[in-house]
PDB file of N, CA and C in Angstrom:
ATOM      1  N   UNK A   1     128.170  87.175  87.860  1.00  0.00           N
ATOM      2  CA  UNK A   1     127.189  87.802  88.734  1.00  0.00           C
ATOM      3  C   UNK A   1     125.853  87.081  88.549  1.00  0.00           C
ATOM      4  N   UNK A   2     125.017  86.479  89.663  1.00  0.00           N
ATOM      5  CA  UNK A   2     124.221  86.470  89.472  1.00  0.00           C
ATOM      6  C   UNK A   2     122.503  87.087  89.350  1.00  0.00           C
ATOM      7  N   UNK A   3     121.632  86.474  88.846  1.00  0.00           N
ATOM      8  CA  UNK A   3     120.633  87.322  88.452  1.00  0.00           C
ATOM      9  C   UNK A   3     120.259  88.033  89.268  1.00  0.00           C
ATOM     10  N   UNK A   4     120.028  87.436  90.734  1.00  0.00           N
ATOM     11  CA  UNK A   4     119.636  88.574  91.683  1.00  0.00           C
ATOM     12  C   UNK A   4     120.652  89.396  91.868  1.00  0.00           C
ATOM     13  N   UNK A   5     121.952  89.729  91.950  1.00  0.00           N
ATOM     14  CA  UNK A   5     122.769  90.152  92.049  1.00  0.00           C
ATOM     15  C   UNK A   5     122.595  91.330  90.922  1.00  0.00           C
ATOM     16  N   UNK A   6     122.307  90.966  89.852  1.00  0.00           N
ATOM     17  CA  UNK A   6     122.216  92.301  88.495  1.00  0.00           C
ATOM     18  C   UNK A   6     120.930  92.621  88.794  1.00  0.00           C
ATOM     19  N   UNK A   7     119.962  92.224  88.825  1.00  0.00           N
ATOM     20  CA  UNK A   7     118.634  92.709  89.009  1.00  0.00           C
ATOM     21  C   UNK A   7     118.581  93.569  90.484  1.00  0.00           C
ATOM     22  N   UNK A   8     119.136  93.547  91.751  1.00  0.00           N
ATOM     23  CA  UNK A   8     119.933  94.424  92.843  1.00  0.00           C
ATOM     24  C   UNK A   8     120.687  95.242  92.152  1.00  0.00           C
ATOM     25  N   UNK A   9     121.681  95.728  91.563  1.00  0.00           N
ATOM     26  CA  UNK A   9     122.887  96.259  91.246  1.00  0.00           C
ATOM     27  C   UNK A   9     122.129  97.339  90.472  1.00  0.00           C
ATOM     28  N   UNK A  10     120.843  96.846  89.115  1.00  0.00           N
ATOM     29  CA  UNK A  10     120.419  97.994  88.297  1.00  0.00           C
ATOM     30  C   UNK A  10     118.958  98.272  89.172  1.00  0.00           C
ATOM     31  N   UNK A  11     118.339  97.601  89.784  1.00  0.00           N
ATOM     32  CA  UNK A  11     117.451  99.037  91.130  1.00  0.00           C
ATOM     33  C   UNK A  11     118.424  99.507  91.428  1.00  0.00           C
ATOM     34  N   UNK A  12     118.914  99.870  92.205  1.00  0.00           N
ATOM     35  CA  UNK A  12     119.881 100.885  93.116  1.00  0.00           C
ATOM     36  C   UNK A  12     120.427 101.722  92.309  1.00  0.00           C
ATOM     37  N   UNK A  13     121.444 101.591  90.958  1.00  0.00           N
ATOM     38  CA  UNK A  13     121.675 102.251  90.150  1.00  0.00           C
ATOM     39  C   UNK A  13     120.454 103.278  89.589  1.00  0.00           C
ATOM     40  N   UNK A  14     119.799 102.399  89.202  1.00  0.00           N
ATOM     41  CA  UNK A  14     118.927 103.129  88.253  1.00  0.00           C
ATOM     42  C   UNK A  14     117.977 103.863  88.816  1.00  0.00           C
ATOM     43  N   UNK A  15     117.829 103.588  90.268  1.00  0.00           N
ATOM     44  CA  UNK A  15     117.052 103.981  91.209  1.00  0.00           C
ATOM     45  C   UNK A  15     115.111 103.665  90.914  1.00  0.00           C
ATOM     46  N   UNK A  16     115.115 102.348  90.705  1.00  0.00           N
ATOM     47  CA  UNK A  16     113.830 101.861  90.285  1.00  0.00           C
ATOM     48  C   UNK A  16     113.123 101.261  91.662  1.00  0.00           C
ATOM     49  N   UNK A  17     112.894 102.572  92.323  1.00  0.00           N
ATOM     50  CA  UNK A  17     111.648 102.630  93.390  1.00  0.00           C
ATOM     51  C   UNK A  17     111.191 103.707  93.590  1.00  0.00           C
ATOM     52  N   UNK A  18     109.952 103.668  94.146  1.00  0.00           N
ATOM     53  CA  UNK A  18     108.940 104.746  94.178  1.00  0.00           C
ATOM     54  C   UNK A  18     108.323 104.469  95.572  1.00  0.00           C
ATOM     55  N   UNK A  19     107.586 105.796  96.275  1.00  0.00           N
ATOM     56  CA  UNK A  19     106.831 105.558  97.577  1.00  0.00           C
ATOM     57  C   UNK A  19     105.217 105.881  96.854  1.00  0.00           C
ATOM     58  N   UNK A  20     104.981 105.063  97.844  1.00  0.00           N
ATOM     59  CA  UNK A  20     103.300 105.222  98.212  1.00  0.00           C
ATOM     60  C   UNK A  20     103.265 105.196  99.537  1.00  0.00           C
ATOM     61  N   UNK A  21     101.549 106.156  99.434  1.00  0.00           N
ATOM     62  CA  UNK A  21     101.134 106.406 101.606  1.00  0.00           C
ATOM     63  C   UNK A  21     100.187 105.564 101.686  1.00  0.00           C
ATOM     64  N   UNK A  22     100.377 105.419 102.672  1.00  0.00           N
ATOM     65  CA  UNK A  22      98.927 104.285 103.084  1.00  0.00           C
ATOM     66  C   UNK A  22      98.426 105.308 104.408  1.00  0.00           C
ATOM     67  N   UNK A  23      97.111 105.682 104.326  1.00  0.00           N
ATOM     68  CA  UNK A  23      97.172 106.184 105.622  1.00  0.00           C
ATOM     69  C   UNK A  23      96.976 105.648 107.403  1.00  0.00           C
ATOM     70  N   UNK A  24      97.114 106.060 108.130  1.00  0.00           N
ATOM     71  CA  UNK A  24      96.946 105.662 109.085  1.00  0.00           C
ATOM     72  C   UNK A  24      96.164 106.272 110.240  1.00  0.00           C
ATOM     73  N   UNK A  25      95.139 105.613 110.365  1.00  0.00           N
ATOM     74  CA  UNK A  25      93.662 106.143 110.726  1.00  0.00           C
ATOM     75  C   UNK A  25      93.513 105.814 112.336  1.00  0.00           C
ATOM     76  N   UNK A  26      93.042 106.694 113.213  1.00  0.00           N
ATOM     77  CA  UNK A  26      92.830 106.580 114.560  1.00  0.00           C
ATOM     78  C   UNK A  26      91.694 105.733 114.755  1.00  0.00           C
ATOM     79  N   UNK A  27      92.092 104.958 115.380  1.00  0.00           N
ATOM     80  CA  UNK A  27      90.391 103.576 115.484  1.00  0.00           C
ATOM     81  C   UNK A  27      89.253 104.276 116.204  1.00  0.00           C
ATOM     82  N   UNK A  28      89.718 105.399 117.198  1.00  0.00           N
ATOM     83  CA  UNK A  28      88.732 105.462 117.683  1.00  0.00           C
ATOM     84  C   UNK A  28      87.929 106.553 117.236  1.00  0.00           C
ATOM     85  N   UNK A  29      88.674 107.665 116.039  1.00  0.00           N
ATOM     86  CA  UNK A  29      87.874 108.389 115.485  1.00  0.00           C
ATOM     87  C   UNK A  29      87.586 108.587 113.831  1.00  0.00           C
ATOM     88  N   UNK A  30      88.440 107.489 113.486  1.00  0.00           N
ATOM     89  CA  UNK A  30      88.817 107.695 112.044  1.00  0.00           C
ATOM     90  C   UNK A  30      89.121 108.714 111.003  1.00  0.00           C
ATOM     91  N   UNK A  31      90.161 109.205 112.065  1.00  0.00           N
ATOM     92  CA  UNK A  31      90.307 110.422 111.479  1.00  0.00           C
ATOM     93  C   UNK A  31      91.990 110.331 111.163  1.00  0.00           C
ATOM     94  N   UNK A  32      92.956 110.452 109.565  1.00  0.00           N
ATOM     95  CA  UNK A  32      93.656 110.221 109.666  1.00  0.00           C
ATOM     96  C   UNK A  32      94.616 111.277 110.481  1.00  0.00           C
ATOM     97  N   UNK A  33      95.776 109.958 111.265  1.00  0.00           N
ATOM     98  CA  UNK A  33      96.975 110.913 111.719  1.00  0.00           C
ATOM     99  C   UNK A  33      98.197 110.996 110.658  1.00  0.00           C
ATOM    100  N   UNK A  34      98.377 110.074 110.014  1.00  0.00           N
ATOM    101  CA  UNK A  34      99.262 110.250 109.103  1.00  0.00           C
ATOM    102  C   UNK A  34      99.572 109.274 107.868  1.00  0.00           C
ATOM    103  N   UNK A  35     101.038 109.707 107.782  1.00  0.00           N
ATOM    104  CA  UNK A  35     100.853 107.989 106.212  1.00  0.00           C
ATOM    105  C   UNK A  35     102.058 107.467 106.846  1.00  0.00           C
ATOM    106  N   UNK A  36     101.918 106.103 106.063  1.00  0.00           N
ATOM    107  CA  UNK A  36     103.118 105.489 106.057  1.00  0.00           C
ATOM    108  C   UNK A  36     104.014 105.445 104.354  1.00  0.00           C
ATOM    109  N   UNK A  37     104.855 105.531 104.772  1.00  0.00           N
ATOM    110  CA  UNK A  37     105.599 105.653 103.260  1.00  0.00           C
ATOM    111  C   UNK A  37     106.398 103.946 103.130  1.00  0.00           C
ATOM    112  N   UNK A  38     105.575 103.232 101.911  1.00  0.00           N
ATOM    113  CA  UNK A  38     105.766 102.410 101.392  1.00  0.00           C
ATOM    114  C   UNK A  38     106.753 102.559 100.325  1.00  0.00           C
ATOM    115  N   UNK A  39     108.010 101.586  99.960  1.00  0.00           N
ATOM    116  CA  UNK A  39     108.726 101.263  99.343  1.00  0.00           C
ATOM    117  C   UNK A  39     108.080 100.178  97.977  1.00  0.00           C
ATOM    118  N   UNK A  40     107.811 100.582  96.660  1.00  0.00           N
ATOM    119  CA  UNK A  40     107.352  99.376  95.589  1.00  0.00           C
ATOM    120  C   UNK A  40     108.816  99.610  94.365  1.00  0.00           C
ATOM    121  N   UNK A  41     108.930  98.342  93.728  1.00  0.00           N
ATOM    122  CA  UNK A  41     109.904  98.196  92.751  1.00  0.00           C
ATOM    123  C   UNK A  41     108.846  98.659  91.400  1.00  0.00           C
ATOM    124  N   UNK A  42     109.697  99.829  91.000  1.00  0.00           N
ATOM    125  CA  UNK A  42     109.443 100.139  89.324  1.00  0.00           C
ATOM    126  C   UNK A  42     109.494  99.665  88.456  1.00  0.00           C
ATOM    127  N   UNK A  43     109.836  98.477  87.955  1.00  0.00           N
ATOM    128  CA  UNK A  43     109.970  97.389  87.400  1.00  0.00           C
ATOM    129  C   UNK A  43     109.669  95.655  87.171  1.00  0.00           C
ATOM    130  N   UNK A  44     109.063  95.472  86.161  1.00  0.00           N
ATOM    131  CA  UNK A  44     108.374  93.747  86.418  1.00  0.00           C
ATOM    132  C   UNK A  44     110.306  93.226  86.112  1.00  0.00           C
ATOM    133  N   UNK A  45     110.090  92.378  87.107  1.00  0.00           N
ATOM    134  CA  UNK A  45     111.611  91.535  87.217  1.00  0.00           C
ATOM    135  C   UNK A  45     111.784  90.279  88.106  1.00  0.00           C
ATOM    136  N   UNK A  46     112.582  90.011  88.289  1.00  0.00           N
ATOM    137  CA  UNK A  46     113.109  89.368  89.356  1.00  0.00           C
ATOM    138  C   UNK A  46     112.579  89.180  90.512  1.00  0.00           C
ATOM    139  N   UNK A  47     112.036  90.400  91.054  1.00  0.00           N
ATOM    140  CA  UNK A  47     111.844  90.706  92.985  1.00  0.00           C
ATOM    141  C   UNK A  47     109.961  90.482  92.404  1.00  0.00           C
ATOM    142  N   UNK A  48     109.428  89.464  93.245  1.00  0.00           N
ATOM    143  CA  UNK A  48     107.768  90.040  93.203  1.00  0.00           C
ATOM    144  C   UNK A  48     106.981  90.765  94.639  1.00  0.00           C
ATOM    145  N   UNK A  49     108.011  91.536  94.936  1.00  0.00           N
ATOM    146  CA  UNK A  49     107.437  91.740  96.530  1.00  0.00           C
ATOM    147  C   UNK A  49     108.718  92.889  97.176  1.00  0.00           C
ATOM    148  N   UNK A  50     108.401  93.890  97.663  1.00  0.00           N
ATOM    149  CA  UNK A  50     109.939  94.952  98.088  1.00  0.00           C
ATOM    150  C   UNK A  50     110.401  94.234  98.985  1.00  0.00           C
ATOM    151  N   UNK A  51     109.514  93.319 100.049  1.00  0.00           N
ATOM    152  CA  UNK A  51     110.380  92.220 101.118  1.00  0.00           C
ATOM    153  C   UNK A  51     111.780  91.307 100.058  1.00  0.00           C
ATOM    154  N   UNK A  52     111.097  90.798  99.173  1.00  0.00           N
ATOM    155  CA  UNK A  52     112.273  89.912  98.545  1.00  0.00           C
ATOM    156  C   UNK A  52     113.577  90.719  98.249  1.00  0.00           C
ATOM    157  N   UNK A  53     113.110  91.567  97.769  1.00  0.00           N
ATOM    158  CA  UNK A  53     114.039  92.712  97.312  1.00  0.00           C
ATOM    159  C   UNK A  53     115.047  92.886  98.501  1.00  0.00           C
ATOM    160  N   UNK A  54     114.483  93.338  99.726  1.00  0.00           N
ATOM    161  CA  UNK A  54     115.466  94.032 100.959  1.00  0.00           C
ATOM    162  C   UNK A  54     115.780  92.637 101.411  1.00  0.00           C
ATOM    163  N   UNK A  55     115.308  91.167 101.531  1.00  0.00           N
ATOM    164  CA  UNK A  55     116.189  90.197 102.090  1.00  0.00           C
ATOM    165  C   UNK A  55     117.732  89.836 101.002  1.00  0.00           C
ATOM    166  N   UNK A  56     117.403  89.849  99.063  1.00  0.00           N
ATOM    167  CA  UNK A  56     118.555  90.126  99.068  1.00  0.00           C
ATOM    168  C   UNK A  56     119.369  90.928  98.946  1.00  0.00           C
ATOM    169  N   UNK A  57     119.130  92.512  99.336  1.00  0.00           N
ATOM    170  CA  UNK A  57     119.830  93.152  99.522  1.00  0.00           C
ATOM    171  C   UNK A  57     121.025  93.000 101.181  1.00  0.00           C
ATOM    172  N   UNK A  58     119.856  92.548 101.845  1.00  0.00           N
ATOM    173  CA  UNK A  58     120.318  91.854 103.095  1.00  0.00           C
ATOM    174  C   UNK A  58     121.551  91.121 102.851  1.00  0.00           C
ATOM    175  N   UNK A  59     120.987  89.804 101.984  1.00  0.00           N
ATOM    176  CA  UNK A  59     122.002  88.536 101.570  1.00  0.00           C
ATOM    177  C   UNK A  59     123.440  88.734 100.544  1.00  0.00           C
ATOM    178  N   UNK A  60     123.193  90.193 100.197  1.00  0.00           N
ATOM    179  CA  UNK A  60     123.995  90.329  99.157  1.00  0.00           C
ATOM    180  C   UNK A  60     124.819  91.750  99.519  1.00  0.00           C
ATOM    181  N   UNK A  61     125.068  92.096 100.969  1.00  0.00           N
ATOM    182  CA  UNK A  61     125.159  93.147 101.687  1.00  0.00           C
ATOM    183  C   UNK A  61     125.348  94.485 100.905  1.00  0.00           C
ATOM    184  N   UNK A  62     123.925  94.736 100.621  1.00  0.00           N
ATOM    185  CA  UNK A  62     123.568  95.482  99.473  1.00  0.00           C
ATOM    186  C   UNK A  62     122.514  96.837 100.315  1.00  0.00           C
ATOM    187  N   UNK A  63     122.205  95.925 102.067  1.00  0.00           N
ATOM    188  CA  UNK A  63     121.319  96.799 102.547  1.00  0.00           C
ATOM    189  C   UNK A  63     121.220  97.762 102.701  1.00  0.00           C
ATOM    190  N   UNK A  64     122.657  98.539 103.097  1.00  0.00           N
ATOM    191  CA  UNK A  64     122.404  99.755 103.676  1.00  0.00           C
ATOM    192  C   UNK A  64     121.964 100.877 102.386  1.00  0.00           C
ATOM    193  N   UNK A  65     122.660 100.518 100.733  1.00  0.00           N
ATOM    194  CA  UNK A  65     122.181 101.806 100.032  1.00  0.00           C
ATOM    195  C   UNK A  65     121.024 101.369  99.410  1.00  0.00           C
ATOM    196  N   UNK A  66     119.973 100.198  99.481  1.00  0.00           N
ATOM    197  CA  UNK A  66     118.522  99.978  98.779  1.00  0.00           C
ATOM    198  C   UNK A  66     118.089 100.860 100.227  1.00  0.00           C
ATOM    199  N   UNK A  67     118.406 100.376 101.553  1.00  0.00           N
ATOM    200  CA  UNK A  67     117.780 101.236 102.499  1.00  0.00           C
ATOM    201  C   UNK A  67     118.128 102.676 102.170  1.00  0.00           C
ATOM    202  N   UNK A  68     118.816 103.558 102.087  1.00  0.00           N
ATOM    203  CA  UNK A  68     119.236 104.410 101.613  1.00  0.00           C
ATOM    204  C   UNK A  68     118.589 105.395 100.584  1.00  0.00           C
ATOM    205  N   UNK A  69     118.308 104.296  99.445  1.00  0.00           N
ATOM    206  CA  UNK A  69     117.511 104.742  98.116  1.00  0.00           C
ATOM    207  C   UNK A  69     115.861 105.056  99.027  1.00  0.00           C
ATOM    208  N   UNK A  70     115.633 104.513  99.351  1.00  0.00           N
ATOM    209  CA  UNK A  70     114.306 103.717  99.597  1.00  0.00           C
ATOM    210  C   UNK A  70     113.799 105.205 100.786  1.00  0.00           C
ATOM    211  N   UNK A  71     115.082 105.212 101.935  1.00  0.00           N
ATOM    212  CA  UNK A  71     114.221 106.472 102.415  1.00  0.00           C
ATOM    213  C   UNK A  71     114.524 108.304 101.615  1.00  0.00           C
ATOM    214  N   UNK A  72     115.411 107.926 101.070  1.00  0.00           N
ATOM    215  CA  UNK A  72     115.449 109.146  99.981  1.00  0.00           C
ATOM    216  C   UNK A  72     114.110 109.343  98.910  1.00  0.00           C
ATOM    217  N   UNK A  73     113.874 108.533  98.521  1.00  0.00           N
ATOM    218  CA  UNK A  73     112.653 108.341  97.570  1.00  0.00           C
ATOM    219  C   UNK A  73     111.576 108.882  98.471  1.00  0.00           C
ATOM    220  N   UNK A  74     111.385 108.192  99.536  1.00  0.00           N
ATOM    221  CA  UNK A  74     110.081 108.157 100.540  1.00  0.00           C
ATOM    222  C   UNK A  74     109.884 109.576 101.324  1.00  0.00           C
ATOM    223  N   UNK A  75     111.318 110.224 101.262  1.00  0.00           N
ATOM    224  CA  UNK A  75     111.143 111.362 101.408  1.00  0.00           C
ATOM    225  C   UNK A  75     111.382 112.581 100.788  1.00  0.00           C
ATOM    226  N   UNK A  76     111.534 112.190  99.781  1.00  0.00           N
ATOM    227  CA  UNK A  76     111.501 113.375  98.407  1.00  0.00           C
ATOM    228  C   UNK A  76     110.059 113.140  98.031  1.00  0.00           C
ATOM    229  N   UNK A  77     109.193 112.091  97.927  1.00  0.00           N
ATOM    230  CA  UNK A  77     107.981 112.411  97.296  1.00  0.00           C
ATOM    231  C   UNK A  77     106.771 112.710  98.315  1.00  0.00           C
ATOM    232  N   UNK A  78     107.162 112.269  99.854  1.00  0.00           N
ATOM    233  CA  UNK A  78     106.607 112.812 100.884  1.00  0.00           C
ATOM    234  C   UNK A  78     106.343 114.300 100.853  1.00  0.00           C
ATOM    235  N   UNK A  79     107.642 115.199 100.265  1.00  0.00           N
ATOM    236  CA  UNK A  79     107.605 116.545 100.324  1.00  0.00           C
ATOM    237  C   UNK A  79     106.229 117.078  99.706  1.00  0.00           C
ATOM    238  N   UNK A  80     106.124 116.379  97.964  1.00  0.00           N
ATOM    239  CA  UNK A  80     105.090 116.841  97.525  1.00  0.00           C
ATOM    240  C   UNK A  80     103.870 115.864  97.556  1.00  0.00           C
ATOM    241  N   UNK A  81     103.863 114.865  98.384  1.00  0.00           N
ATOM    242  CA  UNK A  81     102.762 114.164  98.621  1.00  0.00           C
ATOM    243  C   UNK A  81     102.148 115.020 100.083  1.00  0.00           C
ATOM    244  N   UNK A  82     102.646 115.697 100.614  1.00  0.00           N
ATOM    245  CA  UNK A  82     102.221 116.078 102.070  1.00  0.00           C
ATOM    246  C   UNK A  82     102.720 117.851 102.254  1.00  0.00           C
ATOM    247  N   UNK A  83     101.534 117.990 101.151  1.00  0.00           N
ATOM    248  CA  UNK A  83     101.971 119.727 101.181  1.00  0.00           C
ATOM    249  C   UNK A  83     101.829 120.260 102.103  1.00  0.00           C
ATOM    250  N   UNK A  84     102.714 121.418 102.567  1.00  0.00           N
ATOM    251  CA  UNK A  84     102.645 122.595 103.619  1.00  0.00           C
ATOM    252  C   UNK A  84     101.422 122.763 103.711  1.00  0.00           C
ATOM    253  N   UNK A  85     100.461 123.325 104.828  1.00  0.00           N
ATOM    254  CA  UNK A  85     101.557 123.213 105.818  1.00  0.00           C
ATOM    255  C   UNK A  85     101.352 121.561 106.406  1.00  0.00           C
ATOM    256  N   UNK A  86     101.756 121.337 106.747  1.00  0.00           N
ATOM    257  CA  UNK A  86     102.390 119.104 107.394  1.00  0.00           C
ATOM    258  C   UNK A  86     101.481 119.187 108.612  1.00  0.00           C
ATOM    259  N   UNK A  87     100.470 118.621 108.776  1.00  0.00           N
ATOM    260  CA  UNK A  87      99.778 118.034 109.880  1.00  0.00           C
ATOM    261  C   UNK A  87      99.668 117.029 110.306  1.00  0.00           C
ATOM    262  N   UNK A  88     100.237 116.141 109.631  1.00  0.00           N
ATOM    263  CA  UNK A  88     100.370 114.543 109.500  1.00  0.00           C
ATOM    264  C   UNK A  88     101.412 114.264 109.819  1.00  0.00           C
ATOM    265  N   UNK A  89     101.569 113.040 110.719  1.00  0.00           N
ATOM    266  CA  UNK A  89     103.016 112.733 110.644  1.00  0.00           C
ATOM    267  C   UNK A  89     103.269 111.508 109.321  1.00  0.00           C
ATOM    268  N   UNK A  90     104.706 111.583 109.211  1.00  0.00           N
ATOM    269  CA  UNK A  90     104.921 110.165 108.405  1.00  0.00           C
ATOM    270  C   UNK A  90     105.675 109.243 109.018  1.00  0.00           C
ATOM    271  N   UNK A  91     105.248 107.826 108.430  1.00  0.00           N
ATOM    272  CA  UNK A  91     105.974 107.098 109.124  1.00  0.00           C
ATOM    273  C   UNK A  91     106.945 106.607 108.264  1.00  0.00           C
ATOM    274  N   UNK A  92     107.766 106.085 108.984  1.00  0.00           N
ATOM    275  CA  UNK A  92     108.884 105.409 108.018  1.00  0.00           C
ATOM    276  C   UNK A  92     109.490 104.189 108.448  1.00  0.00           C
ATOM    277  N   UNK A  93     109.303 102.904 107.435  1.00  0.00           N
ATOM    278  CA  UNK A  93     109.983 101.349 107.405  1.00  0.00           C
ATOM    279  C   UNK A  93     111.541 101.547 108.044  1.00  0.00           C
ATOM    280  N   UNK A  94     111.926 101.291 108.777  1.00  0.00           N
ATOM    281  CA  UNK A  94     113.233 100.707 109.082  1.00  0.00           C
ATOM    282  C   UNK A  94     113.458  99.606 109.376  1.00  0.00           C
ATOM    283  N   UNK A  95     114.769  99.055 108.111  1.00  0.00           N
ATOM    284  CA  UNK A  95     115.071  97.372 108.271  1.00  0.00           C
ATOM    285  C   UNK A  95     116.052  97.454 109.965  1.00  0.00           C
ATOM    286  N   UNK A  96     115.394  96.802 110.747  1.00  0.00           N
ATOM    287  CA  UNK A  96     116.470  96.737 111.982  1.00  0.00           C
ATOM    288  C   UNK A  96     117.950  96.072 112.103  1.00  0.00           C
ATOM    289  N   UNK A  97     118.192  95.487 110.605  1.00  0.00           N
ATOM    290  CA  UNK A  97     119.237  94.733 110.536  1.00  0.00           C
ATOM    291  C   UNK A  97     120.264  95.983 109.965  1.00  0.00           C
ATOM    292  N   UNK A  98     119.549  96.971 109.269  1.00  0.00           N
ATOM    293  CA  UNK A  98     120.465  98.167 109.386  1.00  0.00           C
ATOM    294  C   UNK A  98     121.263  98.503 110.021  1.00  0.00           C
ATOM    295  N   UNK A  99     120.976  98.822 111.513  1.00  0.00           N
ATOM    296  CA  UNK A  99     121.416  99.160 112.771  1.00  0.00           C
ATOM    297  C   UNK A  99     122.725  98.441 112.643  1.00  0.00           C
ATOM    298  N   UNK A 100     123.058  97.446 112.169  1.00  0.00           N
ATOM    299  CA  UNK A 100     123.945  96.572 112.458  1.00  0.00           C
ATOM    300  C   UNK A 100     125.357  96.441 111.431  1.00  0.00           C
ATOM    301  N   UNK A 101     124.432  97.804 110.321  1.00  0.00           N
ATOM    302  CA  UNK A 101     125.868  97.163 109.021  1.00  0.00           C
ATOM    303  C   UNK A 101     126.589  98.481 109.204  1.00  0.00           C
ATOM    304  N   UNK A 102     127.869  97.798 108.787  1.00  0.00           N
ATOM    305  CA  UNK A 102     129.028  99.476 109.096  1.00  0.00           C
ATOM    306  C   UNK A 102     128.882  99.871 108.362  1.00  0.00           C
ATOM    307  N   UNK A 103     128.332 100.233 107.229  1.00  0.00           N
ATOM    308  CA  UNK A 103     127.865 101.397 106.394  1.00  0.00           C
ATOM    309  C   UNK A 103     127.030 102.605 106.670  1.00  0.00           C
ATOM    310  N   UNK A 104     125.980 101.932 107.746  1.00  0.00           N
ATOM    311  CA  UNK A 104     124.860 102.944 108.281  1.00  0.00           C
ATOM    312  C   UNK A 104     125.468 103.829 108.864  1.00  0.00           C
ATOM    313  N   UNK A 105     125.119 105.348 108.542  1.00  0.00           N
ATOM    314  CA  UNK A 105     125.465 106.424 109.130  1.00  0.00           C
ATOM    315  C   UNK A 105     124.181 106.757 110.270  1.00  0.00           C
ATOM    316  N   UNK A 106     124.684 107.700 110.928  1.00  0.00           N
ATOM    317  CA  UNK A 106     123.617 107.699 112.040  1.00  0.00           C
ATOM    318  C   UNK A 106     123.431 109.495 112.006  1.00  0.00           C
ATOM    319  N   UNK A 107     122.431 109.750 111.732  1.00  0.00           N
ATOM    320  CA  UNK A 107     121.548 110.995 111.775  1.00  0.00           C
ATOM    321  C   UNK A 107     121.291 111.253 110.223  1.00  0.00           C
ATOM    322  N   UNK A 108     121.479 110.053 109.217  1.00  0.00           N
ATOM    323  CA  UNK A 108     120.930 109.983 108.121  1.00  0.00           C
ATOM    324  C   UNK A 108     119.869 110.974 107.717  1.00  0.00           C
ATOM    325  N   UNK A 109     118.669 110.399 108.496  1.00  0.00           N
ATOM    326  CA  UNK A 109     117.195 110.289 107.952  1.00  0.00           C
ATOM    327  C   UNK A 109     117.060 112.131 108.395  1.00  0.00           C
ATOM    328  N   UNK A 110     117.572 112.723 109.458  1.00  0.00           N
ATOM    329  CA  UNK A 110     117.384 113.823 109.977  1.00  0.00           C
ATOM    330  C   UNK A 110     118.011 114.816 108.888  1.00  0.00           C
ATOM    331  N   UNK A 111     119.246 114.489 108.500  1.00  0.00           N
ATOM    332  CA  UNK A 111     119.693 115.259 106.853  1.00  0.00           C
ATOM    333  C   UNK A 111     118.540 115.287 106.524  1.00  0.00           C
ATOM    334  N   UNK A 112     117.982 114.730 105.702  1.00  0.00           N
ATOM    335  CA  UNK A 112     117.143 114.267 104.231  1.00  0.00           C
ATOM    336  C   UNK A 112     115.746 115.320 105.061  1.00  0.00           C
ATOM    337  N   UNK A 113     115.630 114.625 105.965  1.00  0.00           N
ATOM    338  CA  UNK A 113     114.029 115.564 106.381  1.00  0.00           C
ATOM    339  C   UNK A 113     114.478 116.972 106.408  1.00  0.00           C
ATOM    340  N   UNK A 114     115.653 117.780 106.966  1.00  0.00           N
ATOM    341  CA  UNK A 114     116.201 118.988 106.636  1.00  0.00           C
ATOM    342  C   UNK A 114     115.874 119.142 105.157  1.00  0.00           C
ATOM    343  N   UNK A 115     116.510 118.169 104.021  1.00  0.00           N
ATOM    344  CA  UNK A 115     116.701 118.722 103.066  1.00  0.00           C
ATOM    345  C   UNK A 115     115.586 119.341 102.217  1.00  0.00           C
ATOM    346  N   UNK A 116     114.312 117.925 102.559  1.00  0.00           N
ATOM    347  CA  UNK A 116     113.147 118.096 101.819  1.00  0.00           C
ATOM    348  C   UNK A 116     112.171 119.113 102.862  1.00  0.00           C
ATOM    349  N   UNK A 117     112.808 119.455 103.812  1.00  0.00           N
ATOM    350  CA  UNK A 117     111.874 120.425 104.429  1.00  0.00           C
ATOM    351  C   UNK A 117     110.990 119.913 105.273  1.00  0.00           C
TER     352      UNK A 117
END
């Protein structure tokens, strides 16, 4: 196996990602409408960037469960990053090459927002 290959294999396992919001501000009043939920690696390693990370998850058809991890994370800490009551919307990264792998289930993301409320 190689390194990117183990350094892929123990994120996902180990589940070494975390979200951050960035917000997202109306130009014309600066007033925020919502966040975006960013994907970062928990760990100094291998990946220096979550892009490197999701191309080889891409290359190593690894995408659909780092995508997977990634909006589970983003929306489990959304719950308590964006307390009741929710006035904000969030946004959320989707790799479009997703769309494309037979793993992707389709009404995913709509579970998870049920789950976390």
């Amino acid at each position: 196996m190689t390194n990117t290959m183990e350094s892929l294999t123990r994120i996902i396992a180990e589940k070494k990602l975390f979200a951050v919001f960035q917000p997202i501000l109306s130009l014309s009043t600066g007033v925020v409408l919502g966040y975006e939920a960013l994907s970062r690696i928990s760990e100094d390693g291998l990946f220096s960037s979550p892009e490197e990370l999701f191309i080889a998850a891409k290359e190593n058809h690894r995408l659909w469960e780092l995508e997977q991890l990634a909006r589970c994370i983003s929306l489990k800490s959304a719950q308590s990053f964006m307390t009741p009551p929710i006035s904000k919307k969030l946004f959320l990264n989707v790799n479009p090459y997703i769309l494309q792998d037979d793993s992707f289930i389709r009404g995913f993301t709509k579970e998870f927002l049920t789950e976390y409320g």
